[in-house]
N, C-alpha and C. Protein backbone atom coordinates (compact mmCIF):
# COMPACT_ATOMS: atom_id res chain seq x y z
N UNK A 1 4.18 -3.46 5.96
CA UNK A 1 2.97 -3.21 6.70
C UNK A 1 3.01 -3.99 8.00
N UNK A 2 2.43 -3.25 8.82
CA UNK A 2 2.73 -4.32 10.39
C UNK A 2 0.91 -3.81 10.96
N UNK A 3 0.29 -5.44 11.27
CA UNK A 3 -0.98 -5.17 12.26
C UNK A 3 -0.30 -4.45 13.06
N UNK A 4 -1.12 -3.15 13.81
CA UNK A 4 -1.36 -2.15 14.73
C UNK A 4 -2.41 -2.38 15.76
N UNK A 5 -3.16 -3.10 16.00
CA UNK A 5 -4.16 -3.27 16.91
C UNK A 5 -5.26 -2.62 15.43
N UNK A 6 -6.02 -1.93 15.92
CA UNK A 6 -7.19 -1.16 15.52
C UNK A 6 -6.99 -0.78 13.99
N UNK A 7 -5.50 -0.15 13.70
CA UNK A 7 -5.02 0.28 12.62
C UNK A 7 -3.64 -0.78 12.02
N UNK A 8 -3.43 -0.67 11.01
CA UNK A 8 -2.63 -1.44 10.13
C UNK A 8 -1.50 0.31 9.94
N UNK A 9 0.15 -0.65 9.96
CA UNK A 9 0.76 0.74 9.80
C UNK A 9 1.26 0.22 7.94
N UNK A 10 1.29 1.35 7.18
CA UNK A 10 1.67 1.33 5.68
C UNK A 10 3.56 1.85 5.74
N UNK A 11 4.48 1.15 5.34
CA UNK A 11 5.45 1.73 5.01
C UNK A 11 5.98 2.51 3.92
N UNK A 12 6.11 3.57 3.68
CA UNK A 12 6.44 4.13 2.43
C UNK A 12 7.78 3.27 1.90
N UNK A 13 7.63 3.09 0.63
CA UNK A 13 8.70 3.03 -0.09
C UNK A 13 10.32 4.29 0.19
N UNK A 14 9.55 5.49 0.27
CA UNK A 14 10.15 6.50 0.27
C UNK A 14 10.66 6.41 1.30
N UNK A 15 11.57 7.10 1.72
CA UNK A 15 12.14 6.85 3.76
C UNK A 15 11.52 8.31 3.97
N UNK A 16 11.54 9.46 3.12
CA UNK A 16 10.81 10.21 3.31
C UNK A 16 9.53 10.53 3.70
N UNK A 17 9.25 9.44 3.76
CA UNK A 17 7.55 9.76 3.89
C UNK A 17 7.52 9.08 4.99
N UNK A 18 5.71 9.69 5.54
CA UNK A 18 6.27 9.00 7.46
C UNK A 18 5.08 7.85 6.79
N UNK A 19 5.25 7.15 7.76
CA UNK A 19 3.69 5.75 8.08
C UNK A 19 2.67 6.04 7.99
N UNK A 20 1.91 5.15 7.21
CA UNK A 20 0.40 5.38 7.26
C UNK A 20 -0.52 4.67 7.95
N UNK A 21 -1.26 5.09 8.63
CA UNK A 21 -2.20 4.16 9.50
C UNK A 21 -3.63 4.35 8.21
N UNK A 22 -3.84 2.71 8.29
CA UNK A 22 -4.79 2.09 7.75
C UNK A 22 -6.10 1.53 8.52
N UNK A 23 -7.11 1.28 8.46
CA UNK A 23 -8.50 1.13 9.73
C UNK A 23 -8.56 -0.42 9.26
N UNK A 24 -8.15 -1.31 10.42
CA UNK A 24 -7.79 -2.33 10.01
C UNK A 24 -9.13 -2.96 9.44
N UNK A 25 -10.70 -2.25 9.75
CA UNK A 25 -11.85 -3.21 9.14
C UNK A 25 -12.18 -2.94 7.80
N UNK A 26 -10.72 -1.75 6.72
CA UNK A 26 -11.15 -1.85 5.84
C UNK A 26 -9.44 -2.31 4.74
N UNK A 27 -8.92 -3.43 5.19
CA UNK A 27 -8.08 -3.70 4.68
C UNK A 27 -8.60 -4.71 3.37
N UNK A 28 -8.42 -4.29 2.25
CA UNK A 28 -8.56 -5.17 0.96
C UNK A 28 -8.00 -6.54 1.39
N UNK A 29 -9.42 -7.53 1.14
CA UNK A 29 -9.01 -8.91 1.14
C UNK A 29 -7.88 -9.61 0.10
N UNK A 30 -6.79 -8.58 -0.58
CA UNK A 30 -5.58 -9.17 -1.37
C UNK A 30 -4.82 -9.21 -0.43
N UNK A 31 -4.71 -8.62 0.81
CA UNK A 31 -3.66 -8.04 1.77
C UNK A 31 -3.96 -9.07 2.88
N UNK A 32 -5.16 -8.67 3.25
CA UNK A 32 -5.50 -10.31 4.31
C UNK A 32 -5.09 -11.52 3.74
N UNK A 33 -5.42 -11.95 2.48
CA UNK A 33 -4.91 -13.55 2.10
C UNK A 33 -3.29 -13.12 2.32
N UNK A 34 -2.36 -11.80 1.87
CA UNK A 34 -1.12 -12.18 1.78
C UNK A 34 -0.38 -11.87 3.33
N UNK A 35 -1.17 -11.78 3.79
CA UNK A 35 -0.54 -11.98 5.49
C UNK A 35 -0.61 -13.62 5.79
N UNK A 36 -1.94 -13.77 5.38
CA UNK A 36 -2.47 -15.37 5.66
C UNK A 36 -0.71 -16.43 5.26
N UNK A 37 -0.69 -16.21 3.83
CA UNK A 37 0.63 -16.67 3.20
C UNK A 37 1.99 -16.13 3.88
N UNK A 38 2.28 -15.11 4.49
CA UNK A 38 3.47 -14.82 4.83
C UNK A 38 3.58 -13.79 4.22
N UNK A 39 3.25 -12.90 3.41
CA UNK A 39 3.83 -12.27 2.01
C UNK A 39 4.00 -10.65 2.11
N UNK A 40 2.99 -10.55 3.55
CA UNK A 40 2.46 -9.14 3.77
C UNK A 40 3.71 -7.60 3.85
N UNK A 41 5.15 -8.29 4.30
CA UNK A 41 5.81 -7.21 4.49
C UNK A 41 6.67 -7.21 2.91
N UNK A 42 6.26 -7.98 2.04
CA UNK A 42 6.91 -7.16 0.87
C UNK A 42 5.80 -7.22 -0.39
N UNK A 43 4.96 -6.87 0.34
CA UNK A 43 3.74 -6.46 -0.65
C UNK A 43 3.62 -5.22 -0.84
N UNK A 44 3.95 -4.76 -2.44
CA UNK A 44 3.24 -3.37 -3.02
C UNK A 44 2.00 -2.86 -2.96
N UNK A 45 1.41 -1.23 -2.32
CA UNK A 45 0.37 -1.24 -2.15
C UNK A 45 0.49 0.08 -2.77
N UNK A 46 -0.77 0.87 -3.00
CA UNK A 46 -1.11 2.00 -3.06
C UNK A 46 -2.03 2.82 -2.54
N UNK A 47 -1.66 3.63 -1.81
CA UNK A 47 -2.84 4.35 -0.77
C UNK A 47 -2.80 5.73 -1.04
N UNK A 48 -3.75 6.27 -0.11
CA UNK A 48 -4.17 7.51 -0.36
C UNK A 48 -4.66 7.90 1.01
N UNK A 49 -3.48 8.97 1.46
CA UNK A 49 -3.85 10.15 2.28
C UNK A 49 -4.87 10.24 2.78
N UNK A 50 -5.98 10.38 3.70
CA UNK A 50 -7.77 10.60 3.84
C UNK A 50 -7.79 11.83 4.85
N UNK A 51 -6.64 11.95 5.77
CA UNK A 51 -6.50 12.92 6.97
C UNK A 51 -5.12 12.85 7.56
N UNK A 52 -4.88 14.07 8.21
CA UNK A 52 -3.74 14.06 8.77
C UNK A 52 -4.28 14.99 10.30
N UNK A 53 -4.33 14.51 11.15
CA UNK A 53 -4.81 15.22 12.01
C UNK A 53 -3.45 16.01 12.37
N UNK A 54 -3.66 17.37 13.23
CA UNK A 54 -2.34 17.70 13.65
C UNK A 54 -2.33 17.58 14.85
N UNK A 55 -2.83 16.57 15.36
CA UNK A 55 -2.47 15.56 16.84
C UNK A 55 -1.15 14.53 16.90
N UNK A 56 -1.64 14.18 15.54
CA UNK A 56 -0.83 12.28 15.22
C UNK A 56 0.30 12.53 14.46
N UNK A 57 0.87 11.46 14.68
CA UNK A 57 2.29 11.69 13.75
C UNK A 57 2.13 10.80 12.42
N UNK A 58 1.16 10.28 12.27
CA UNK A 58 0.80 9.31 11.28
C UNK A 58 -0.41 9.92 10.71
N UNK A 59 -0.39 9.92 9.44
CA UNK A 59 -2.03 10.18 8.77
C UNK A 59 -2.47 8.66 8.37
N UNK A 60 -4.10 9.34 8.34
CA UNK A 60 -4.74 8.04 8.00
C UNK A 60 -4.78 8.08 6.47
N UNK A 61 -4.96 6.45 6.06
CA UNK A 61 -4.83 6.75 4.69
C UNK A 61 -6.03 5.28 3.90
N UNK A 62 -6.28 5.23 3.31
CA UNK A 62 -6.97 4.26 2.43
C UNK A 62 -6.30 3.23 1.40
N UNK A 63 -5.93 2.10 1.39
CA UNK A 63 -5.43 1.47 0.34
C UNK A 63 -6.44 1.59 -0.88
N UNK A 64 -5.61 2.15 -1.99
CA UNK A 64 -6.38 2.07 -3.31
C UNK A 64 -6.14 0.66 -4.30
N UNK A 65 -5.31 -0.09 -4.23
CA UNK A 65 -4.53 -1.19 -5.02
C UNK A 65 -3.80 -1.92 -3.91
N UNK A 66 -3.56 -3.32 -4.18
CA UNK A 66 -3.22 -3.91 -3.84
C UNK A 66 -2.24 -4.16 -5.25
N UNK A 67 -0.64 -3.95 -5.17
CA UNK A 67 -0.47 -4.38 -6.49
C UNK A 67 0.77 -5.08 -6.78
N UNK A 68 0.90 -6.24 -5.81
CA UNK A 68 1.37 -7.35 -5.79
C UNK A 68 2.80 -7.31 -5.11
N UNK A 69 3.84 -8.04 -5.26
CA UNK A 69 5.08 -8.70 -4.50
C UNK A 69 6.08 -7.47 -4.99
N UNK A 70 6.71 -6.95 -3.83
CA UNK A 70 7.80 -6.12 -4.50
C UNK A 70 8.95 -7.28 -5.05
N UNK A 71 9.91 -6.64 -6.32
CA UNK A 71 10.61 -7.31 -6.61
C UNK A 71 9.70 -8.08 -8.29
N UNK A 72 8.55 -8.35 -8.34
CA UNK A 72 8.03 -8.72 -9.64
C UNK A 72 7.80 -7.50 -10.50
N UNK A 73 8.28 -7.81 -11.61
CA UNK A 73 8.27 -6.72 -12.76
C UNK A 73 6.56 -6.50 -13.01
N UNK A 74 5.80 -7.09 -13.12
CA UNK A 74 4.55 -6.27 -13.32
C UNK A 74 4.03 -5.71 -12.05
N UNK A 75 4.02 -5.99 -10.58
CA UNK A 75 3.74 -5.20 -9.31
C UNK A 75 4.82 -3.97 -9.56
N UNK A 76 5.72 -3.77 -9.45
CA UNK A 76 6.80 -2.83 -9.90
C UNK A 76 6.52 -1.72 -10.84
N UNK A 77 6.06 -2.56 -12.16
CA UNK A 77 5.36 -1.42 -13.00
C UNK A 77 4.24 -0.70 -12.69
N UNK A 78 3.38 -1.69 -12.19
CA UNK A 78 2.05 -1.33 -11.24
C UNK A 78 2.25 0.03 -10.22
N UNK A 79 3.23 0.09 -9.69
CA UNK A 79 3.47 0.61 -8.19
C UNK A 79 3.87 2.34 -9.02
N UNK A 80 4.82 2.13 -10.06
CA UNK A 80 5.23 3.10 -10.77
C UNK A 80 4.04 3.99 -11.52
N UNK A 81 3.23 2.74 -12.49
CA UNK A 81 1.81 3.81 -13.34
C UNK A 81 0.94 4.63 -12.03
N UNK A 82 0.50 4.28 -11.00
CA UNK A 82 0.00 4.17 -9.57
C UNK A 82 1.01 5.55 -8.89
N UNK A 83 1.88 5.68 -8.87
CA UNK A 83 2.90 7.12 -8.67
C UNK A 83 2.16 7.60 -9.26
N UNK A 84 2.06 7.62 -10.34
CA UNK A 84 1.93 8.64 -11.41
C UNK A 84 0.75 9.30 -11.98
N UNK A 85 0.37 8.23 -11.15
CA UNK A 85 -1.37 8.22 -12.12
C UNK A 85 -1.52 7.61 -13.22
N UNK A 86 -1.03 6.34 -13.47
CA UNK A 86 -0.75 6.36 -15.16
C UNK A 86 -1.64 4.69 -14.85
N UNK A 87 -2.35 4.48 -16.03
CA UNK A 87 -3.49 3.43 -15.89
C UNK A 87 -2.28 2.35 -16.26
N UNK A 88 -2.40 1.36 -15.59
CA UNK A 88 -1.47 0.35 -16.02
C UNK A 88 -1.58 -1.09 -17.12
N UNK A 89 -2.65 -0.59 -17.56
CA UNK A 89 -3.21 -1.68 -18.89
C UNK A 89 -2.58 -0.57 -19.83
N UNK A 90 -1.91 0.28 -19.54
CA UNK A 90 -1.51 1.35 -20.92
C UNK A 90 0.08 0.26 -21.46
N UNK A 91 0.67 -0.37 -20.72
CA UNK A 91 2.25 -0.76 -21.14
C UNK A 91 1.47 -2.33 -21.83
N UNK A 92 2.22 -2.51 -22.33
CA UNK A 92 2.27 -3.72 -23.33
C UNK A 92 3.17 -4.39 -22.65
N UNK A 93 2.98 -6.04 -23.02
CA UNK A 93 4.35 -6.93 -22.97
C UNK A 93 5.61 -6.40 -23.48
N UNK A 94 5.67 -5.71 -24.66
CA UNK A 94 6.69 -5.94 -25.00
C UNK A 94 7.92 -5.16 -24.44
């Protein structure tokens, strides 16, 4: 994720997928503290599409989750149920 001025840009995981512009006055305060820390460009997020104008080369989109450090096995699993739709209190420890 990189501040944009006005908008915050979202990187897909995917290389397929283009950038998402985010409205920077509604960025979830998990994402502000992990900029605060340093943490912001390998933080897992999950967003959602809101518009795609056919002006912009970027759609706007909404963070739904904030769901932690790429590279940790429960943000990871998080990022995966969150693909999918899949509630993530469904996996167990074990």
């Amino acid at each position: 994720e990189d501040n944009v001025g006005p908008y915050w840009a979202l990187i897909p995981a995917d290389p397929r997928l283009p950038r998402l512009h985010v409205d920077s006055g509604k960025v979830p305060p998990e994402i502000l503290r992990a900029q605060e820390c340093g943490k912001l460009s390998s933080m897992l997020v999950g967003a959602r599409v809101l518009k795609w104008a056919s002006t912009s080369h970027a759609p706007l989109a909404a963070v739904r989750a904030a769901l932690g450090q790429a590279g940790e096995i429960d943000a990871e699993t998080a990022a995966i149920a969150f693909e999918y739709g899949l509630p993530p209190d469904d996996f167990s420890a074990e």
